[in-house]
Protein backbone atom coordinates (compact mmCIF):
# COMPACT_ATOMS: atom_id res chain seq x y z
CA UNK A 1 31.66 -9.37 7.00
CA UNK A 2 29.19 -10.47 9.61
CA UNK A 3 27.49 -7.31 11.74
CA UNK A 4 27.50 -7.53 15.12
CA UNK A 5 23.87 -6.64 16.60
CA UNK A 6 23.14 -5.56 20.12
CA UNK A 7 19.80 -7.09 21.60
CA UNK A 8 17.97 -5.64 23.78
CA UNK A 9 14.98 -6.87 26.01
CA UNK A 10 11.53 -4.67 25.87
CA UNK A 11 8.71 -5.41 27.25
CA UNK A 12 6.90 -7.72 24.84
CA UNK A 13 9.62 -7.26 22.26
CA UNK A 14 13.40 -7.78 21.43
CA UNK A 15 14.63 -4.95 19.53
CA UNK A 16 18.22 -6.07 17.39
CA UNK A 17 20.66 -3.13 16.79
CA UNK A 18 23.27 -2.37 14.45
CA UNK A 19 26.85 -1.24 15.88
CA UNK A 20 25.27 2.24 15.07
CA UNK A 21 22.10 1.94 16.43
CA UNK A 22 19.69 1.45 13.93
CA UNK A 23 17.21 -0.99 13.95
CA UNK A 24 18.06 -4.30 12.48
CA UNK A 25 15.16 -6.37 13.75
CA UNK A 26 12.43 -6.86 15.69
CA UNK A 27 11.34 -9.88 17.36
CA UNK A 28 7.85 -10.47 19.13
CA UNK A 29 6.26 -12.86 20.91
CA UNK A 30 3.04 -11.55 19.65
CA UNK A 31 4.20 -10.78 15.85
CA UNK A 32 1.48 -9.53 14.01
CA UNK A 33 -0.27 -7.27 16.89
CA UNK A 34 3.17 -6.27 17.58
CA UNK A 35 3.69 -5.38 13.92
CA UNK A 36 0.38 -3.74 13.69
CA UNK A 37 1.89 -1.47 16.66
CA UNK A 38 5.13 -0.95 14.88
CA UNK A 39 3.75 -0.05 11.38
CA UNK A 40 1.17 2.77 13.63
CA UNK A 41 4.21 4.01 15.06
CA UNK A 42 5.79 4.65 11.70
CA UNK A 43 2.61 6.19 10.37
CA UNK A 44 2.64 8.19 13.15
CA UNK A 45 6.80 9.04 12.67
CA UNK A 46 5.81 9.72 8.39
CA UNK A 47 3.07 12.01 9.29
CA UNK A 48 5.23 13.71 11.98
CA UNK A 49 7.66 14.39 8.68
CA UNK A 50 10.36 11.88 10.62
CA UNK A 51 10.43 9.47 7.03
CA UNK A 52 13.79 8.30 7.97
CA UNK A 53 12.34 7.00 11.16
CA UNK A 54 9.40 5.34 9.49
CA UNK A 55 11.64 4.38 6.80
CA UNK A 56 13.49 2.13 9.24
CA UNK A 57 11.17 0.35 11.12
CA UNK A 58 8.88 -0.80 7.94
CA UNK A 59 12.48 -1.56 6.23
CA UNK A 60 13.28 -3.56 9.37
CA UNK A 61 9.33 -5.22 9.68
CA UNK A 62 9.59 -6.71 5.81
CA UNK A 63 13.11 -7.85 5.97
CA UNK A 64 11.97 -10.21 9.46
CA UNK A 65 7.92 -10.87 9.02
CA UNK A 66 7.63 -14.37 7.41
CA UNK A 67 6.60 -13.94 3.56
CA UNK A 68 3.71 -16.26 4.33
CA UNK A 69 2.56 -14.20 7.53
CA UNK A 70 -1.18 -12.63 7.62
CA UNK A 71 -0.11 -8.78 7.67
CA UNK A 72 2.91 -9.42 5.29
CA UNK A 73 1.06 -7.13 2.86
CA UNK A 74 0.58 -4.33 4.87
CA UNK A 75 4.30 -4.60 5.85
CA UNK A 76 4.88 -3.87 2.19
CA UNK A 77 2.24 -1.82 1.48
CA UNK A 78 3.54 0.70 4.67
CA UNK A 79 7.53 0.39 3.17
CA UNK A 80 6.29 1.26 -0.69
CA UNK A 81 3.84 4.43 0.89
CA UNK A 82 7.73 5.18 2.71
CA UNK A 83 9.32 4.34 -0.34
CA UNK A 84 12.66 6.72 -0.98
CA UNK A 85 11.33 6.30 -5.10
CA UNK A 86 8.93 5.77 -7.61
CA UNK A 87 10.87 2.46 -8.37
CA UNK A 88 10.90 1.09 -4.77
CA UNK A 89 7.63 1.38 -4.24
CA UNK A 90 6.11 0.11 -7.46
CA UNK A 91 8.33 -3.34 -6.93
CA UNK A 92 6.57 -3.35 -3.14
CA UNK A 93 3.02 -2.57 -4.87
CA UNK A 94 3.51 -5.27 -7.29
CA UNK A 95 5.16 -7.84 -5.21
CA UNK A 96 1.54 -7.03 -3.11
CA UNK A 97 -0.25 -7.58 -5.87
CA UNK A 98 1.79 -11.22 -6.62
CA UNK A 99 1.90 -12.18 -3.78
CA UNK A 100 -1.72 -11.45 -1.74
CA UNK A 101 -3.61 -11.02 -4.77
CA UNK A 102 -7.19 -10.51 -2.70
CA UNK A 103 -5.92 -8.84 0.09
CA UNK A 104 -7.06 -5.10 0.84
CA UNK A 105 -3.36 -4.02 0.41
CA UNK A 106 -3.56 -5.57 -3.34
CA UNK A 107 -6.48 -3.64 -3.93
CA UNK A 108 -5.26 -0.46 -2.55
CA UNK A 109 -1.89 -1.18 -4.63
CA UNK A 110 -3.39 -1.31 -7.88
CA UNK A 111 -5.25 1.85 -7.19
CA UNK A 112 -1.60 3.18 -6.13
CA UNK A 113 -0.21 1.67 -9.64
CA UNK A 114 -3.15 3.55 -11.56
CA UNK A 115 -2.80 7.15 -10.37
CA UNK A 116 1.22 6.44 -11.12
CA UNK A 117 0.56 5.06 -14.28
CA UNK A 118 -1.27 8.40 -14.75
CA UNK A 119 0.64 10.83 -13.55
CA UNK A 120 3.14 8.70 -16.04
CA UNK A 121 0.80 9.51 -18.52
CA UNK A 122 0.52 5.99 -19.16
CA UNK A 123 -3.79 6.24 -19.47
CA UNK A 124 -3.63 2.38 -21.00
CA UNK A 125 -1.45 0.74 -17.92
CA UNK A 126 -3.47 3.00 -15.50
CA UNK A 127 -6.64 1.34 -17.38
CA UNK A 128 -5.01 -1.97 -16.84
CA UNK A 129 -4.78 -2.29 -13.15
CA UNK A 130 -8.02 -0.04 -12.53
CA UNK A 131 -9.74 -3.31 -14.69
CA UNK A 132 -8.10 -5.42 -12.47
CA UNK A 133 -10.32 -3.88 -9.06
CA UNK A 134 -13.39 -3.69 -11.05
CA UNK A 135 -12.43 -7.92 -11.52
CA UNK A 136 -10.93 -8.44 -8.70
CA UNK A 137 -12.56 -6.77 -6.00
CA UNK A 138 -16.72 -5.96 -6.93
CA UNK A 139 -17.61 -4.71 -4.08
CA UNK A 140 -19.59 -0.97 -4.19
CA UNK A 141 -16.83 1.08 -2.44
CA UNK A 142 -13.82 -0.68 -4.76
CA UNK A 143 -15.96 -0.50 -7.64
CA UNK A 144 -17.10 3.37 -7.11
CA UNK A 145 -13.74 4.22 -6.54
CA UNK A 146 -12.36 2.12 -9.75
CA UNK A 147 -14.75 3.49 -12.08
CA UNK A 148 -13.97 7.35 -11.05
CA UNK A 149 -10.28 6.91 -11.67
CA UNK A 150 -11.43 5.27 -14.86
CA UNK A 151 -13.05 8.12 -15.98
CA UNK A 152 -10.10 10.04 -15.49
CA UNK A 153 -8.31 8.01 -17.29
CA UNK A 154 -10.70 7.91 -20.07
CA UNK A 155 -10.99 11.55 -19.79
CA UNK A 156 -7.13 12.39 -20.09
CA UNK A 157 -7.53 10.07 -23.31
CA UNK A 158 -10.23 12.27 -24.90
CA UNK A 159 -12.71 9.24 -24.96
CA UNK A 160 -15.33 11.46 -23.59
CA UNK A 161 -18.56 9.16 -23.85
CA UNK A 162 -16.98 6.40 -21.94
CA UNK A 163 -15.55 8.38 -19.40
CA UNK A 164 -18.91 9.73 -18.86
CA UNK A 165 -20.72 6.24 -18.44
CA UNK A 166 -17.73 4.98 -16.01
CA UNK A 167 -18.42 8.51 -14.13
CA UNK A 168 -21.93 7.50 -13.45
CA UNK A 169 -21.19 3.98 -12.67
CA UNK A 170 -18.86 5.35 -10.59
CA UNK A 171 -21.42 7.60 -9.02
CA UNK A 172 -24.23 4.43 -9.01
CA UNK A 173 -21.88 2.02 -6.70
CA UNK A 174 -21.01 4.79 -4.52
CA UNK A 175 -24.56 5.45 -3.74
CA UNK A 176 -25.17 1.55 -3.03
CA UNK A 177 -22.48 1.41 -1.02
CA UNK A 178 -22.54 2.21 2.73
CA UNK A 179 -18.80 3.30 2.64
CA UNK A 180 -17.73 6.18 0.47
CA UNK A 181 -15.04 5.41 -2.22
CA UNK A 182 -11.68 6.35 -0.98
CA UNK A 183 -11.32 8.49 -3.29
CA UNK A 184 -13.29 11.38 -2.16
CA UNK A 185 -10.24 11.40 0.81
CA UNK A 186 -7.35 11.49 -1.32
């Protein structure tokens, strides 16, 4: 059964409604700087606690940005940090990872992927995608921050000497780097 959707005009956007008023879709003439604007409104709705909210409009932003679009990874990567389960948001991180493999969202999804695979107590699949940003992605920050996480995965493995060496390589890229890892935020 088709869903009738009520459109209505907004400044630079239309805005398509189901019957109940949630948002189906949004349409821009400007798409990704309008997208950019939608996805900082649902950070801003997720950090206010309203996750339904946020839920919708990244929900509503992947199912009409273009697969091929610039920002189509950070669609996804803003629905899986939303993500209602574990499940949903490891198919968004991977389909990320698939899809823009050298974007900044892949990179921050296979950090995402790691600490799960950790907290999974999965220390070789954490390993796995932490190899993948040392690989992938050499720069200081990426590397600083890849090599700590290693070490804790080494660590929680009991495999004390390399942990120790990834813990000062970890320690050597953040120093040469001008950005701290993200990491030290989290």
């Amino acid at each position: 059964m088709a869903e009738t959707l009520m459109i209505e005009a907004q400044k630079s956007r239309v805005v398509l409604t189901d019957q109940e008023g949630r948002l189906a879709a949004v349409l821009s003439i400007a798409d990704i700087a309008e997208r950019a604007r939608l996805l900082a409104e649902a950070r801003q709705l997720g950090n206010a606690g309203q996750i339904s909210g946020a839920r919708r409009i990244t929900d509503s932003l992947s199912k009409t940005a273009a697969s091929d679009a610039d920002d189509f990874a950070d669609v996804l990567f803003a629905r899986a940090t939303l993500a209602p389960s574990v499940l949903d948001a490891s198919l968004d991180y991977e389909k990320i990872i698939a899809e823009a493999p050298r974007s900044t969202a892949a990179r921050a999804s296979l950090l995402r992927l790691a600490q799960r695979a950790l907290i999974s107590l999965d220390g070789v699949k954490a390993l796995e995608y932490l190899q993948r940003i040392l690989r992938d992605f050499p720069d200081d920050a990426s590397v600083a921050e890849a090599q700590y996480w290693r070490a804790r995965a080494l660590l929680d493995a009991h495999d004390i000497t390399p942990a120790c060496l990834a813990n000062r390589e970890a320690l050597a890229h953040a120093e040469a780097g001008t950005d701290e890892p993200d990491a030290a935020r989290l």
